[in-house]
C-alpha atoms as a PDB file:
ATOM      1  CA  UNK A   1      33.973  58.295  -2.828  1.00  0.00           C
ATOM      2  CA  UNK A   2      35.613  55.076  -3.117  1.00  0.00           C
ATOM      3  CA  UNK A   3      37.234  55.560   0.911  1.00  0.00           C
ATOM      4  CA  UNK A   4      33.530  56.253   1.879  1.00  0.00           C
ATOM      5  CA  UNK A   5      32.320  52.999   0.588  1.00  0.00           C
ATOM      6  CA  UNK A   6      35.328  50.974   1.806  1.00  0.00           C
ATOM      7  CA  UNK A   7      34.521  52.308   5.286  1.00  0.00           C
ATOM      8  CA  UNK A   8      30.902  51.401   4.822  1.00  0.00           C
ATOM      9  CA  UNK A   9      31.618  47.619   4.104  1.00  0.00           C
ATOM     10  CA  UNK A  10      34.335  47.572   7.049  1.00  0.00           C
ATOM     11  CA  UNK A  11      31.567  49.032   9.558  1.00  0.00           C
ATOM     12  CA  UNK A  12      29.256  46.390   8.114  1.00  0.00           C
ATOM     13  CA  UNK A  13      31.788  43.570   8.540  1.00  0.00           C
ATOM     14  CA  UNK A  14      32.568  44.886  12.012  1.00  0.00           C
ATOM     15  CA  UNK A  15      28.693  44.209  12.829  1.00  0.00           C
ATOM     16  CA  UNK A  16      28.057  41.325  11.098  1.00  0.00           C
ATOM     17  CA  UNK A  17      31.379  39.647  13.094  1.00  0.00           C
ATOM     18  CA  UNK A  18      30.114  41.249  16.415  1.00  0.00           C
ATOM     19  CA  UNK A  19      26.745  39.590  15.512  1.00  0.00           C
ATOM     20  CA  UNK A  20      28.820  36.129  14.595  1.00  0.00           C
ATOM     21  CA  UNK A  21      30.632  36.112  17.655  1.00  0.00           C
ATOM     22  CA  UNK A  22      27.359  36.766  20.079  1.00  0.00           C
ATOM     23  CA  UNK A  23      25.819  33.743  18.284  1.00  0.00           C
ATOM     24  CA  UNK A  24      28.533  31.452  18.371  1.00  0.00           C
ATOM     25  CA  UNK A  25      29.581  28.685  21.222  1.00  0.00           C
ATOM     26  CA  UNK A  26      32.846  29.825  22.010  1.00  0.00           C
ATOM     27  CA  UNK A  27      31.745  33.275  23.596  1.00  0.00           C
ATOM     28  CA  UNK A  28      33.917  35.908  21.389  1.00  0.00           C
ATOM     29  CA  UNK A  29      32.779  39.029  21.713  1.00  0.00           C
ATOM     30  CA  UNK A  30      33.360  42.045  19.686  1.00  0.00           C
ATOM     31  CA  UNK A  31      34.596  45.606  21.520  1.00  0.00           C
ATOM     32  CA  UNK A  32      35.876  48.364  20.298  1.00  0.00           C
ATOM     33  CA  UNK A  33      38.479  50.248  22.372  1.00  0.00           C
ATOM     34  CA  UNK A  34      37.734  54.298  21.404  1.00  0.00           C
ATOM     35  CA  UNK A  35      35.945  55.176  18.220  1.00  0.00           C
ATOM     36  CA  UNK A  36      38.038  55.384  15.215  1.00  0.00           C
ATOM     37  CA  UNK A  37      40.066  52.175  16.273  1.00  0.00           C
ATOM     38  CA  UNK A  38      39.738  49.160  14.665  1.00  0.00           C
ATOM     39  CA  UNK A  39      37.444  46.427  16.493  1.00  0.00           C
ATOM     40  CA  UNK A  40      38.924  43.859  18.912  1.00  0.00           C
ATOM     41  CA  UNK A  41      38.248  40.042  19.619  1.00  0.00           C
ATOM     42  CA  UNK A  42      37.947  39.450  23.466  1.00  0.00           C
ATOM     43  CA  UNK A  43      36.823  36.297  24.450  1.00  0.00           C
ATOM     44  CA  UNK A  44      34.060  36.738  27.379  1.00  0.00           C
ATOM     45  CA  UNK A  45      33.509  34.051  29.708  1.00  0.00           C
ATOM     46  CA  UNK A  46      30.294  32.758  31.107  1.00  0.00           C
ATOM     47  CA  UNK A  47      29.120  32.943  34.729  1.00  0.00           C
ATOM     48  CA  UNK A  48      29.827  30.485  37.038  1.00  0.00           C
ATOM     49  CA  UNK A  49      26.652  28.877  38.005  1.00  0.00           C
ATOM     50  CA  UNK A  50      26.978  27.974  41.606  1.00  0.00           C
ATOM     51  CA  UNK A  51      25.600  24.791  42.693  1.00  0.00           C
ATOM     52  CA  UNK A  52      22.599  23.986  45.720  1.00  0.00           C
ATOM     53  CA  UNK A  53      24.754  23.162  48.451  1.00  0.00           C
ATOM     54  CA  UNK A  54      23.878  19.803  49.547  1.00  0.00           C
ATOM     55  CA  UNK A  55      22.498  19.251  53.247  1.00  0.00           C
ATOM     56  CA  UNK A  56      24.522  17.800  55.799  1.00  0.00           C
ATOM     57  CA  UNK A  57      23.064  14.107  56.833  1.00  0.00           C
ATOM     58  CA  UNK A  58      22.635  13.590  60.409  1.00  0.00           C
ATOM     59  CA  UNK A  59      23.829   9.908  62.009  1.00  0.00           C
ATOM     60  CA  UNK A  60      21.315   7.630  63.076  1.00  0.00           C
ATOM     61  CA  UNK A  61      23.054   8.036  66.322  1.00  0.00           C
ATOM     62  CA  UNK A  62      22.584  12.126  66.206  1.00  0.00           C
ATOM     63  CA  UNK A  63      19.039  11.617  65.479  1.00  0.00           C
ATOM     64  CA  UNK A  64      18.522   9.009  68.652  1.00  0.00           C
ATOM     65  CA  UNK A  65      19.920  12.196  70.856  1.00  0.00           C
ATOM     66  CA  UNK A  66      17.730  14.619  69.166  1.00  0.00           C
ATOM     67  CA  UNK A  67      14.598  12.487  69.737  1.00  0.00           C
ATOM     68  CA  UNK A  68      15.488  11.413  73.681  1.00  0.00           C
ATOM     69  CA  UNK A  69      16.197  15.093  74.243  1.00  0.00           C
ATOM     70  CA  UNK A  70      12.791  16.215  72.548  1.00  0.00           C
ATOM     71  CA  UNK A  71      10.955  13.331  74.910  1.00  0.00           C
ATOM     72  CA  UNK A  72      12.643  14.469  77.850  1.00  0.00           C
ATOM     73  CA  UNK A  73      11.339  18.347  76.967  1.00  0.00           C
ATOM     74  CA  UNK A  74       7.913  17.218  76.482  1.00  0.00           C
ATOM     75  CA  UNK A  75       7.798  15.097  79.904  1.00  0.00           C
ATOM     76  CA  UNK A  76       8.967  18.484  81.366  1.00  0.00           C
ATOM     77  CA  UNK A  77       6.470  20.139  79.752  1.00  0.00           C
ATOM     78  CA  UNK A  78       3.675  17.868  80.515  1.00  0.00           C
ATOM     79  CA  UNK A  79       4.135  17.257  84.241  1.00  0.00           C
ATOM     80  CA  UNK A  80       4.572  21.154  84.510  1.00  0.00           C
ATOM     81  CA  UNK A  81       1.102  21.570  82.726  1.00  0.00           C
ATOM     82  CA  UNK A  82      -0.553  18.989  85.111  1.00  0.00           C
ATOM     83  CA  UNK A  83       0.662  19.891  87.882  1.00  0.00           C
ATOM     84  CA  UNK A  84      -0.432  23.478  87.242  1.00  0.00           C
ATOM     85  CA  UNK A  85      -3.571  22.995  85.848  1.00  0.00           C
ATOM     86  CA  UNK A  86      -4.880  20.345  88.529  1.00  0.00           C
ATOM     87  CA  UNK A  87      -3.955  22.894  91.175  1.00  0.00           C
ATOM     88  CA  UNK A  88      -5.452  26.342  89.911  1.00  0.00           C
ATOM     89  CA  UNK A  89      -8.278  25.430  88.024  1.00  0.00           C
ATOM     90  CA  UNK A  90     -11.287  23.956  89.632  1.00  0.00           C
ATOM     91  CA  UNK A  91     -13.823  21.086  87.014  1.00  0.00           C
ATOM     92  CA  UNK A  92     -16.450  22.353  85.920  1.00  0.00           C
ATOM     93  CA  UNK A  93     -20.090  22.260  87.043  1.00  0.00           C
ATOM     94  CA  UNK A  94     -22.115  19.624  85.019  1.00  0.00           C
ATOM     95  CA  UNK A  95     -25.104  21.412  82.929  1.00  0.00           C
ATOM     96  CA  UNK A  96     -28.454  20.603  84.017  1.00  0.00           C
ATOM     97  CA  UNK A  97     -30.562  18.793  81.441  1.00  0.00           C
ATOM     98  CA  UNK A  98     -33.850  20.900  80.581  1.00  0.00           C
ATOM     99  CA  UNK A  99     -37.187  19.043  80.095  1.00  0.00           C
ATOM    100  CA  UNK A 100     -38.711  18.679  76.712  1.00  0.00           C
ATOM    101  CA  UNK A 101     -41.515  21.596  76.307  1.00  0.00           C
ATOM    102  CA  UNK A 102     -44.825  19.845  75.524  1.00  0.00           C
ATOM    103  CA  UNK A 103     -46.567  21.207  72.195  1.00  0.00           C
END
């Protein structure tokens, strides 16, 4: 009778330190190997956050290349466009203004 409570309070010691060590700062963790063997310490380490990788920062002189290329594509574009539309498509007729009806 006496064994039975003395494995009672261990059990209850073994939970109340797994409880402890799930609380605590320094990340301790309670695990038992195989039932019937006594409980174990093993420290457990927190995940590694990984940081936002910060963005690359182009050189004022990068950006000056960037911005003479992007004129030069919409010149391109924009003398294609005229040139196209002034040959295949043909102004419009003007609408004829209609007379007031008299009431």
């Amino acid at each position: 009778m006496v064994k039975d409570i003395l494995a009672a309070i261990d059990a209850e010691i073994a939970c109340l330190e797994h409880a402890k060590a799930l609380l605590s700062a320094s990340g301790a963790v309670v695990a038992k190997l195989k039932p019937g063997r006594p409980a174990k310490l093993v420290a457990v380490e927190a995940p590694k956050v990984q940081k936002a990788r910060k963005s690359r920062k182009t050189s004022a002189d990068r950006r000056e290349r960037v911005r003479q290329a992007q004129i030069k594509r919409w010149a391109a574009l924009k003398g294609a466009s005229k040139a196209n539309l002034n040959a295949t498509v043909a102004p419009l007729p003007k609408a004829k203004k209609r007379a007031a009806k008299a009431v």
